[in-house]
N, C-alpha and C. Protein backbone atom coordinates (compact mmCIF):
# COMPACT_ATOMS: atom_id res chain seq x y z
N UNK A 1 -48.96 -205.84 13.56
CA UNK A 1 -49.66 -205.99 14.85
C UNK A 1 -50.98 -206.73 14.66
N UNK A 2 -51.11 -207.75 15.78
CA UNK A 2 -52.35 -208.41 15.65
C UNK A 2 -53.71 -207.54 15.81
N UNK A 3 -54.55 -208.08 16.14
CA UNK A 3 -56.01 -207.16 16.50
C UNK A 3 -56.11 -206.85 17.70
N UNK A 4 -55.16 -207.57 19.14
CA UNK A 4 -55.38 -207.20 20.30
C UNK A 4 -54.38 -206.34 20.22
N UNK A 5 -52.73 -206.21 19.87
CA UNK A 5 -52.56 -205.16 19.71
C UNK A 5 -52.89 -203.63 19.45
N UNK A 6 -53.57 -203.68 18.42
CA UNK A 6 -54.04 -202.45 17.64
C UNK A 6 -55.06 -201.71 18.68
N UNK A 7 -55.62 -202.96 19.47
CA UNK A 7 -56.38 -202.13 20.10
C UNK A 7 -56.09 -201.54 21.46
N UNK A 8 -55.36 -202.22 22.10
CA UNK A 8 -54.30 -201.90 22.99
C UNK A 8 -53.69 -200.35 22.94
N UNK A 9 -53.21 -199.99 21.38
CA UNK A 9 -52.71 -199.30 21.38
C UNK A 9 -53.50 -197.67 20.74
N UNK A 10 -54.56 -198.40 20.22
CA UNK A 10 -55.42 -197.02 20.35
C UNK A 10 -56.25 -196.51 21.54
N UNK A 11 -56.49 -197.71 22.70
CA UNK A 11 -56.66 -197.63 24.09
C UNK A 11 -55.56 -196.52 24.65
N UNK A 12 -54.01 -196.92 24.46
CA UNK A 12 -53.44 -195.97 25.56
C UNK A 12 -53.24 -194.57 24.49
N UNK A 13 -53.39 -194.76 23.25
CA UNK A 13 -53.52 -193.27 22.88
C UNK A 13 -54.43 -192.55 23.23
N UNK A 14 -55.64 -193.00 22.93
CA UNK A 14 -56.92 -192.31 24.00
C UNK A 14 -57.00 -191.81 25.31
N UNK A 15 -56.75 -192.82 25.99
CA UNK A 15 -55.73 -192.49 27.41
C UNK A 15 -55.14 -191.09 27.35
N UNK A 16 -54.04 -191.18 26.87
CA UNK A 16 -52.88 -190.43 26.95
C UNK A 16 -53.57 -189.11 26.49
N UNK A 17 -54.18 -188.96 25.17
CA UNK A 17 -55.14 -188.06 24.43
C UNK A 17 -55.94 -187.17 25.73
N UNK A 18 -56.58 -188.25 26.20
CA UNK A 18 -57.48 -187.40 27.56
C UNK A 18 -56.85 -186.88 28.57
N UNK A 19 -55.74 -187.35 28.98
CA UNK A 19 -54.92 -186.95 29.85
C UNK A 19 -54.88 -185.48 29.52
N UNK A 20 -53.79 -185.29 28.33
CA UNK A 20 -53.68 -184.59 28.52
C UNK A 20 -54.41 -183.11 28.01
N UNK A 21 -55.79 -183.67 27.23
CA UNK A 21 -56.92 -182.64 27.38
C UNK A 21 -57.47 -181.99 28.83
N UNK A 22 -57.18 -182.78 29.99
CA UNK A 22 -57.74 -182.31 30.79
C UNK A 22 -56.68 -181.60 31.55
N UNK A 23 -55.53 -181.90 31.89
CA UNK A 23 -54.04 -180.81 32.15
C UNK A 23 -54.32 -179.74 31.42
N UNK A 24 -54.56 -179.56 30.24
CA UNK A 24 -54.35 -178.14 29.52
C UNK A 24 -55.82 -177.81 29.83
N UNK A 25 -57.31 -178.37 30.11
CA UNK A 25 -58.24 -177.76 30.49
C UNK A 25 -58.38 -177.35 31.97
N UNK A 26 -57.64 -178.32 32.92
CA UNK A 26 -57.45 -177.87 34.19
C UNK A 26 -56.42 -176.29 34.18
N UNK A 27 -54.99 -176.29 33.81
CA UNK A 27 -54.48 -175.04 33.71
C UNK A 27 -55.23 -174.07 33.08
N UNK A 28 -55.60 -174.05 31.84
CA UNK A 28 -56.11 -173.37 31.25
C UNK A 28 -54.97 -172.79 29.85
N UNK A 29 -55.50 -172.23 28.76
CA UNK A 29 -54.29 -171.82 27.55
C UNK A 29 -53.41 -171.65 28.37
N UNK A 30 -53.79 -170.03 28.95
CA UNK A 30 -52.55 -169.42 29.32
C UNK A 30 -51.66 -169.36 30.68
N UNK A 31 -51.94 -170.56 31.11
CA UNK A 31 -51.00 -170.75 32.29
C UNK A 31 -51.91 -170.07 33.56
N UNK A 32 -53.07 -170.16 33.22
CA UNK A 32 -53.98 -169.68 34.67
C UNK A 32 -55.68 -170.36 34.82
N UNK A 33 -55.81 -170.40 35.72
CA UNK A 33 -57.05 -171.22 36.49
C UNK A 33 -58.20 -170.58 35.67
N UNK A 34 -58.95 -171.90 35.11
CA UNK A 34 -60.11 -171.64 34.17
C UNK A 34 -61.48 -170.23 34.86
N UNK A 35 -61.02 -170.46 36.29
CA UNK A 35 -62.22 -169.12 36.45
C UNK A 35 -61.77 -168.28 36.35
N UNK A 36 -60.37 -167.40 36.63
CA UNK A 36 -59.95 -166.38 36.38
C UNK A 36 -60.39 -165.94 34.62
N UNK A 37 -59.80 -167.20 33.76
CA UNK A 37 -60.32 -166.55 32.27
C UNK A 37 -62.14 -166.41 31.87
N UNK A 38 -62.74 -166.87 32.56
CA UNK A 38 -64.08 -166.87 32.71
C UNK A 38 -64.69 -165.55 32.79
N UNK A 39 -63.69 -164.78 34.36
CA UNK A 39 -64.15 -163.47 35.09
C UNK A 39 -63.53 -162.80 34.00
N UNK A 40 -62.30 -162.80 33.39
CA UNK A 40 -62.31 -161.84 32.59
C UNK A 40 -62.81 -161.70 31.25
N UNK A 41 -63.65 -162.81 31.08
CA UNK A 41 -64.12 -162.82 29.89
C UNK A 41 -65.76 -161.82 29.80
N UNK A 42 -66.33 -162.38 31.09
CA UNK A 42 -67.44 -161.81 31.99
C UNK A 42 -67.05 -160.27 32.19
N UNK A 43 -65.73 -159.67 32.10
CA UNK A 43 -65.37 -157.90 32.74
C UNK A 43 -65.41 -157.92 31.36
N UNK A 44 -64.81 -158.02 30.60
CA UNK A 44 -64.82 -157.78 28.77
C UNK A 44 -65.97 -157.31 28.13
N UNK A 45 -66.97 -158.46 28.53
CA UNK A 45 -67.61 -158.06 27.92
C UNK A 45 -68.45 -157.17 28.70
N UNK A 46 -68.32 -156.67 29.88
CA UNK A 46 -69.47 -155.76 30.40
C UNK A 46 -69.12 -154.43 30.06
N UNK A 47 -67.66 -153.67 29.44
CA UNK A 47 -66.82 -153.22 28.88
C UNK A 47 -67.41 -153.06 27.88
N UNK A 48 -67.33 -153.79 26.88
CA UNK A 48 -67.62 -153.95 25.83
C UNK A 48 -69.26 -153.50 25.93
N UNK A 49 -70.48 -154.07 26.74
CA UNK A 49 -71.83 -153.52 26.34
C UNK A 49 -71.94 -152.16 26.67
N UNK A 50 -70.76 -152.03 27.94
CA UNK A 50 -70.78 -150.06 28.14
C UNK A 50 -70.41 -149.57 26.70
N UNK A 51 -69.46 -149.70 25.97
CA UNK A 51 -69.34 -149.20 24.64
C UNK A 51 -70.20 -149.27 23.27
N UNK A 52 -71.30 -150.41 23.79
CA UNK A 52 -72.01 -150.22 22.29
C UNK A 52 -71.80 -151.50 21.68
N UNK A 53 -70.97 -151.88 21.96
CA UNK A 53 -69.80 -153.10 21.22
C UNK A 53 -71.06 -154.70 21.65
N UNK A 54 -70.36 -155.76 20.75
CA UNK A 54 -71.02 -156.76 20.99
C UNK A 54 -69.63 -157.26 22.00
N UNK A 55 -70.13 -158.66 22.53
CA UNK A 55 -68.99 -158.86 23.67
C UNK A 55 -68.32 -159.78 23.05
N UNK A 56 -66.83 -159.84 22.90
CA UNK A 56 -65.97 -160.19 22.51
C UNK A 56 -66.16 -162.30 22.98
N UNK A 57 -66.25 -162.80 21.55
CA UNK A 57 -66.37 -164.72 21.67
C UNK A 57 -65.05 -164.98 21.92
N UNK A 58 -65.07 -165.85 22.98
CA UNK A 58 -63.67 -166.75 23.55
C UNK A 58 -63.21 -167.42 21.93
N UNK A 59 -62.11 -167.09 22.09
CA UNK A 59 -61.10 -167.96 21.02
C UNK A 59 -61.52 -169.36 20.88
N UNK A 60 -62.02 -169.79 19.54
CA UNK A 60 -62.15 -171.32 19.54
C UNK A 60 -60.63 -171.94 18.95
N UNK A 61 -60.11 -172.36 19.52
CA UNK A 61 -58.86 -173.33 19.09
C UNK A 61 -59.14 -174.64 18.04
């Protein structure tokens, strides 16, 4: 592949890359709307400071 190729084609991987970062950040992991995992991350941990406990860190992937 020439040089306009190459770049062409790391263009629509990027593309494609963002796409579909933002589908899986719009749904969210588990198949539900990013504020719902928010609120329950927010009830967790208020749970958690009633117990003493530190509040449980969102999963880094």
């Amino acid at each position: 592949m020439g040089p306009l190729g190459e770049s062409l084609f790391c263009f629509l991987s990027m593309s494609i890359h963002r796409q579909i970062f933002t589908q899986q950040y719009e749904i969210g992991r588990y198949g539900r709307r990013q504020e719902e995992i928010l609120v329950e991350h927010r009830m967790m941990a208020m749970i958690a400071s009633k117990d003493g406990r530190r509040p449980p860190q969102p999963v880094q992937t």
